[in-house]
N, C-alpha and C. Protein backbone atom coordinates (compact mmCIF):
# COMPACT_ATOMS: atom_id res chain seq x y z
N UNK A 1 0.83 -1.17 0.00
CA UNK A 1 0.00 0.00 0.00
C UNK A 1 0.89 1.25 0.00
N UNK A 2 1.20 1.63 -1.30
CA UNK A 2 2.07 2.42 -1.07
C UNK A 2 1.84 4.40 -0.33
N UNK A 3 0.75 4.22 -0.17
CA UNK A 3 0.02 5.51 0.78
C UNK A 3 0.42 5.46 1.63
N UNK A 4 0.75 4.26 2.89
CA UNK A 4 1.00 4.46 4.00
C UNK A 4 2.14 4.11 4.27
N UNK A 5 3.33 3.75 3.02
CA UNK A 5 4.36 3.44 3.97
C UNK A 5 5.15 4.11 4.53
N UNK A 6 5.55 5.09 4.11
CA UNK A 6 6.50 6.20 5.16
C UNK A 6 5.87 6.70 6.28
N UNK A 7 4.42 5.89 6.70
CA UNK A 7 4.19 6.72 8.61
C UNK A 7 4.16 5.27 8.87
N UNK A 8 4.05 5.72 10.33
CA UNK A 8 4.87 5.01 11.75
C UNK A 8 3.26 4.07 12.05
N UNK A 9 3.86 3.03 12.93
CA UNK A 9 2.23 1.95 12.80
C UNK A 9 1.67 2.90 13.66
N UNK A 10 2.18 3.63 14.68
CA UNK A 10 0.86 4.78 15.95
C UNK A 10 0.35 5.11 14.68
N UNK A 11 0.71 5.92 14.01
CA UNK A 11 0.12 7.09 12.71
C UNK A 11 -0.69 6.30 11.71
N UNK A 12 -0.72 5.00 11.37
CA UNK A 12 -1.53 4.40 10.81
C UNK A 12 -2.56 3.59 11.43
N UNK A 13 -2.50 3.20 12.52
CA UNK A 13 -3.09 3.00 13.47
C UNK A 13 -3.94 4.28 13.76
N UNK A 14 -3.81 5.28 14.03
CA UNK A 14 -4.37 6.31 14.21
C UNK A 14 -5.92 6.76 13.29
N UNK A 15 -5.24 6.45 11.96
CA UNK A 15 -6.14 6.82 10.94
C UNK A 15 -7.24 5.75 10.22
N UNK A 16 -7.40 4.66 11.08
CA UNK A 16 -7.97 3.48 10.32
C UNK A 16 -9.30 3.92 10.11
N UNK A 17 -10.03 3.15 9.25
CA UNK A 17 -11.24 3.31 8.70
C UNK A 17 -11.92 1.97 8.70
N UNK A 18 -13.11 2.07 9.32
CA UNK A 18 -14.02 0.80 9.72
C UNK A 18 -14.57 0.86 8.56
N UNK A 19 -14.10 -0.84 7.85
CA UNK A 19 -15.31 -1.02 6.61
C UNK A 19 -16.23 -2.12 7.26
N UNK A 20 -17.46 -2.22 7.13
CA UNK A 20 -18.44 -3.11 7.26
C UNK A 20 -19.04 -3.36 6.06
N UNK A 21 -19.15 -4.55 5.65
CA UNK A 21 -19.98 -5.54 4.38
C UNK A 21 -21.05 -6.05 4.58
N UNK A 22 -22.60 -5.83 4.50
CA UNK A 22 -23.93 -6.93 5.16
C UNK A 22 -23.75 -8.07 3.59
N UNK A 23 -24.10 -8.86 3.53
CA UNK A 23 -24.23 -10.22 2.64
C UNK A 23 -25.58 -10.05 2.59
N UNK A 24 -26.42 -10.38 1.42
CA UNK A 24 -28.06 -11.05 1.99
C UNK A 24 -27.63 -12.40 1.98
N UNK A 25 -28.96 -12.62 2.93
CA UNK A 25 -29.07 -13.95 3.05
C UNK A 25 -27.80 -14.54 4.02
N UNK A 26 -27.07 -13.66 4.89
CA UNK A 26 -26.36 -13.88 5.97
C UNK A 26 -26.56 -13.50 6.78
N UNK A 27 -26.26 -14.25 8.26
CA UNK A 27 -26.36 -13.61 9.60
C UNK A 27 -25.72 -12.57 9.84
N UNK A 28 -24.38 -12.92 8.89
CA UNK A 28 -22.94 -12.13 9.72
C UNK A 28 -22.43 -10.87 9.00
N UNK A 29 -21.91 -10.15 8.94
CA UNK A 29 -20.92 -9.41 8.27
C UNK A 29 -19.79 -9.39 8.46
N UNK A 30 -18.95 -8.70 7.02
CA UNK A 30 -17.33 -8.96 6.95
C UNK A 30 -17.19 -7.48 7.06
N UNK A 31 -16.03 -7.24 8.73
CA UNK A 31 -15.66 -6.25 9.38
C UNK A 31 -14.18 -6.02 9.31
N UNK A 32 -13.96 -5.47 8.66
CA UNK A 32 -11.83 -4.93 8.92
C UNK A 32 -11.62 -3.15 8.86
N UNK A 33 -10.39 -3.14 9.15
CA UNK A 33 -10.22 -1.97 8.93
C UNK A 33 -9.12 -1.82 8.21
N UNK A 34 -8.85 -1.02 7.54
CA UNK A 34 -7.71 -0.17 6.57
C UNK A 34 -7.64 1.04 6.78
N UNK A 35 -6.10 1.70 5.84
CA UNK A 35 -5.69 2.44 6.52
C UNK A 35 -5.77 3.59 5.09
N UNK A 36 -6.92 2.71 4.30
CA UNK A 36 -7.32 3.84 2.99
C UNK A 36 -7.86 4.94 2.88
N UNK A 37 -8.01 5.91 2.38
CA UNK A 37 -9.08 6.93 2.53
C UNK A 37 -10.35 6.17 2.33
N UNK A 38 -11.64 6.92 3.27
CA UNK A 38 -12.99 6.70 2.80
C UNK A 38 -13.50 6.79 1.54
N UNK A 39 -12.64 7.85 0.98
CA UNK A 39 -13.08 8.33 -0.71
C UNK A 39 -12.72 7.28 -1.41
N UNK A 40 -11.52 6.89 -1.55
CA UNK A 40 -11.10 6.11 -2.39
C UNK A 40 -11.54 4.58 -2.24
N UNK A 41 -12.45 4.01 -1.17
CA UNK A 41 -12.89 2.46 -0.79
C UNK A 41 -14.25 3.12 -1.45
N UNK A 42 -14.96 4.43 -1.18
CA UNK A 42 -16.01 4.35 -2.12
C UNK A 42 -16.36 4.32 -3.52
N UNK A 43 -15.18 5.32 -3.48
CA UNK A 43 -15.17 4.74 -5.55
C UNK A 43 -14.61 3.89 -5.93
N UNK A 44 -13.74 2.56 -4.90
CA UNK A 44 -14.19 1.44 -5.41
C UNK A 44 -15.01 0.69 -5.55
N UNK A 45 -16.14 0.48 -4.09
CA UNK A 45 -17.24 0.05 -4.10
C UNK A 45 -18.13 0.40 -5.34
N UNK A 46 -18.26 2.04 -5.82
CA UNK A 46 -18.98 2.64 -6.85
C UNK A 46 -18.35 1.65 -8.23
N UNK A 47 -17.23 1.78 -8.28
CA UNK A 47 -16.76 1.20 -9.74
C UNK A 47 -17.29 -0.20 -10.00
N UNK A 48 -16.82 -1.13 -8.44
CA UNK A 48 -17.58 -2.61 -8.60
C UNK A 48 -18.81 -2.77 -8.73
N UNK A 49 -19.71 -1.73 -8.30
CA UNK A 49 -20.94 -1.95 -8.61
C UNK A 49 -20.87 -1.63 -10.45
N UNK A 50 -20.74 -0.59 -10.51
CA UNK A 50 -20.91 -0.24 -12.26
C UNK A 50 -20.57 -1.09 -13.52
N UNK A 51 -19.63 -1.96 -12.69
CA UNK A 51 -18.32 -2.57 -13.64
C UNK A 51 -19.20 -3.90 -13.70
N UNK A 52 -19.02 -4.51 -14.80
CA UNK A 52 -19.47 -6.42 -15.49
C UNK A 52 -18.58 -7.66 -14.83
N UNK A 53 -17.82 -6.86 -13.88
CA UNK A 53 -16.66 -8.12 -13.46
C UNK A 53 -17.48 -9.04 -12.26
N UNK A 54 -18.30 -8.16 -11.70
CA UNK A 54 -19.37 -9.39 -10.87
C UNK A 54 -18.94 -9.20 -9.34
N UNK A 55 -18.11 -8.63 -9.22
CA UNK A 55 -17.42 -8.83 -8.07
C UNK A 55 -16.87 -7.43 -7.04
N UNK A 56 -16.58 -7.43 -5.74
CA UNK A 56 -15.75 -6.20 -4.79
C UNK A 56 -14.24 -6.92 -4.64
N UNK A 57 -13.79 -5.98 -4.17
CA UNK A 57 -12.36 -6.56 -4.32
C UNK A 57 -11.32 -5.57 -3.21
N UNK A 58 -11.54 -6.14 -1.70
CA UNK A 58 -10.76 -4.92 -0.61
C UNK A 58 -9.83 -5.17 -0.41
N UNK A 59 -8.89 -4.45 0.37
CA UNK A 59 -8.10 -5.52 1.18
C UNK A 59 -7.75 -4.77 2.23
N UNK A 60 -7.15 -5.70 3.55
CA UNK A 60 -7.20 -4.55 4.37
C UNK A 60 -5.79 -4.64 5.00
N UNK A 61 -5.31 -3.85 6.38
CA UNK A 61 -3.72 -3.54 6.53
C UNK A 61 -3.14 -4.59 6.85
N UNK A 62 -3.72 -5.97 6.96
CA UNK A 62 -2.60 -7.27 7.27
C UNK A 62 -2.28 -7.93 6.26
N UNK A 63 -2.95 -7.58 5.62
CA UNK A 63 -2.55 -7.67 3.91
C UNK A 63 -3.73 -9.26 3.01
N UNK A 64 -4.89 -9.27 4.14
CA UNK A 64 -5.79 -9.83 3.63
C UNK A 64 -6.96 -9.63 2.46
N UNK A 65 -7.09 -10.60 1.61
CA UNK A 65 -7.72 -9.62 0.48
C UNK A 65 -9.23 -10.19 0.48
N UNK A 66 -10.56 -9.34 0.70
CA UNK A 66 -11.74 -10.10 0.67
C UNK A 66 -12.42 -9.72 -0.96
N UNK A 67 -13.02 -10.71 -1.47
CA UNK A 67 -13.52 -10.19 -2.69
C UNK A 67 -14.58 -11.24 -2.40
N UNK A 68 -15.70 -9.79 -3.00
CA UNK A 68 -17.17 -10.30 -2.60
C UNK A 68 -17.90 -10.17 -3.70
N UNK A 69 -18.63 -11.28 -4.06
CA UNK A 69 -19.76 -11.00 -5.11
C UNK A 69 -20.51 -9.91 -5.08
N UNK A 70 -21.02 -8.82 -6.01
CA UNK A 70 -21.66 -7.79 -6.08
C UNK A 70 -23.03 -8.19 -5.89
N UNK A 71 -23.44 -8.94 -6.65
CA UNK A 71 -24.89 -9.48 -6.67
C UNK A 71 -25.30 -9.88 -5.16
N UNK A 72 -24.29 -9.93 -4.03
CA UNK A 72 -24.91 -10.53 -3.18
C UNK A 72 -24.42 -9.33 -2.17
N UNK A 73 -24.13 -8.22 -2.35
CA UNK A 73 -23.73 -6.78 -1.31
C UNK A 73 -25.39 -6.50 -0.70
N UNK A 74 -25.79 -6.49 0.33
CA UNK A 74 -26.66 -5.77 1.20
C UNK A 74 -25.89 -4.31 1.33
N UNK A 75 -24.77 -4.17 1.51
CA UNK A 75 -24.71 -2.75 2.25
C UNK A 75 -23.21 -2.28 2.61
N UNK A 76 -22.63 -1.50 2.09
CA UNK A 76 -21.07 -1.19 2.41
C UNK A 76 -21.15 -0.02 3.51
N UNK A 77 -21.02 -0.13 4.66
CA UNK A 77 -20.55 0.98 5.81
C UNK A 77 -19.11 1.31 5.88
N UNK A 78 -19.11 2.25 5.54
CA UNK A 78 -17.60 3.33 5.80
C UNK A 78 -18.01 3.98 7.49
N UNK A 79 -16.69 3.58 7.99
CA UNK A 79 -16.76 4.51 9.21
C UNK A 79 -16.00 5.47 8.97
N UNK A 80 -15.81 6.36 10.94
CA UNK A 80 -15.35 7.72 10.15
C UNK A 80 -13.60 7.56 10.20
N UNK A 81 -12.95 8.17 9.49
CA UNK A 81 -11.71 8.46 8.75
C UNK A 81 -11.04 8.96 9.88
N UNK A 82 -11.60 9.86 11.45
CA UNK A 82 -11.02 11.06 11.76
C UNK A 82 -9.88 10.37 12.46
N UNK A 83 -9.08 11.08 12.99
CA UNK A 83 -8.10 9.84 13.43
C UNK A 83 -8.04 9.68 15.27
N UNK A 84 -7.64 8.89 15.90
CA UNK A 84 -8.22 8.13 17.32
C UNK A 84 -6.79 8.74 18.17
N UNK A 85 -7.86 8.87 19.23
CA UNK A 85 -6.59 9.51 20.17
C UNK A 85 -5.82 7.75 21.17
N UNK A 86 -5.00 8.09 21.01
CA UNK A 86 -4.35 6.53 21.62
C UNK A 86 -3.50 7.34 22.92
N UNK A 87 -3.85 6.45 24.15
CA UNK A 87 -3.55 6.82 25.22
C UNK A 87 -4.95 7.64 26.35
N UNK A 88 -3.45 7.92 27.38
CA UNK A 88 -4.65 9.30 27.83
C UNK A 88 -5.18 10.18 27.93
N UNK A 89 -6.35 10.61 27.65
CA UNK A 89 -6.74 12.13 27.23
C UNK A 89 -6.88 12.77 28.27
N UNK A 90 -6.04 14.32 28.43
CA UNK A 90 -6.60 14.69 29.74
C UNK A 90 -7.78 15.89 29.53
């Protein structure tokens, strides 16, 4: 991912972004986080929907890759981008 490699894991850690996936016809959803912009996981989501390839295609910072049938997306949740205070706040 070449966006994040020159910061430090606090600093990427800092900035993660909660993706959530609903399936129909599943109990569960597929939950990770990355360390992508929100913009750019949505205009991929946007492109996989538009696109004939059938399919989503994420991956997230441990370097796992999920690719999900389009036909079967309930629902893509982006969380928020802002970045997390680690430690103690006084």
């Amino acid at each position: 991912m070449p966006y994040c490699r020159n910061l430090t894991v606090k600093q990427r850690k800092a900035h993660l972004v909660d993706i959530r996936i609903g399936i129909f016809n599943s109990p569960r959803e597929i939950g990770f986080e990355t360390s992508q912009p929100a913009n750019e996981i949505e205009e991929t989501v946007t492109a996989a929907l538009a696109a004939e390839t059938g399919f989503l295609k994420l991956s997230d910072d441990k370097g796992k890759v999920y690719i999900i049938p389009t036909v079967g997306l309930a629902y893509v949740e982006l969380g928020s981008e802002q970045s997390r205070h680690v430690g103690f706040v006084a």
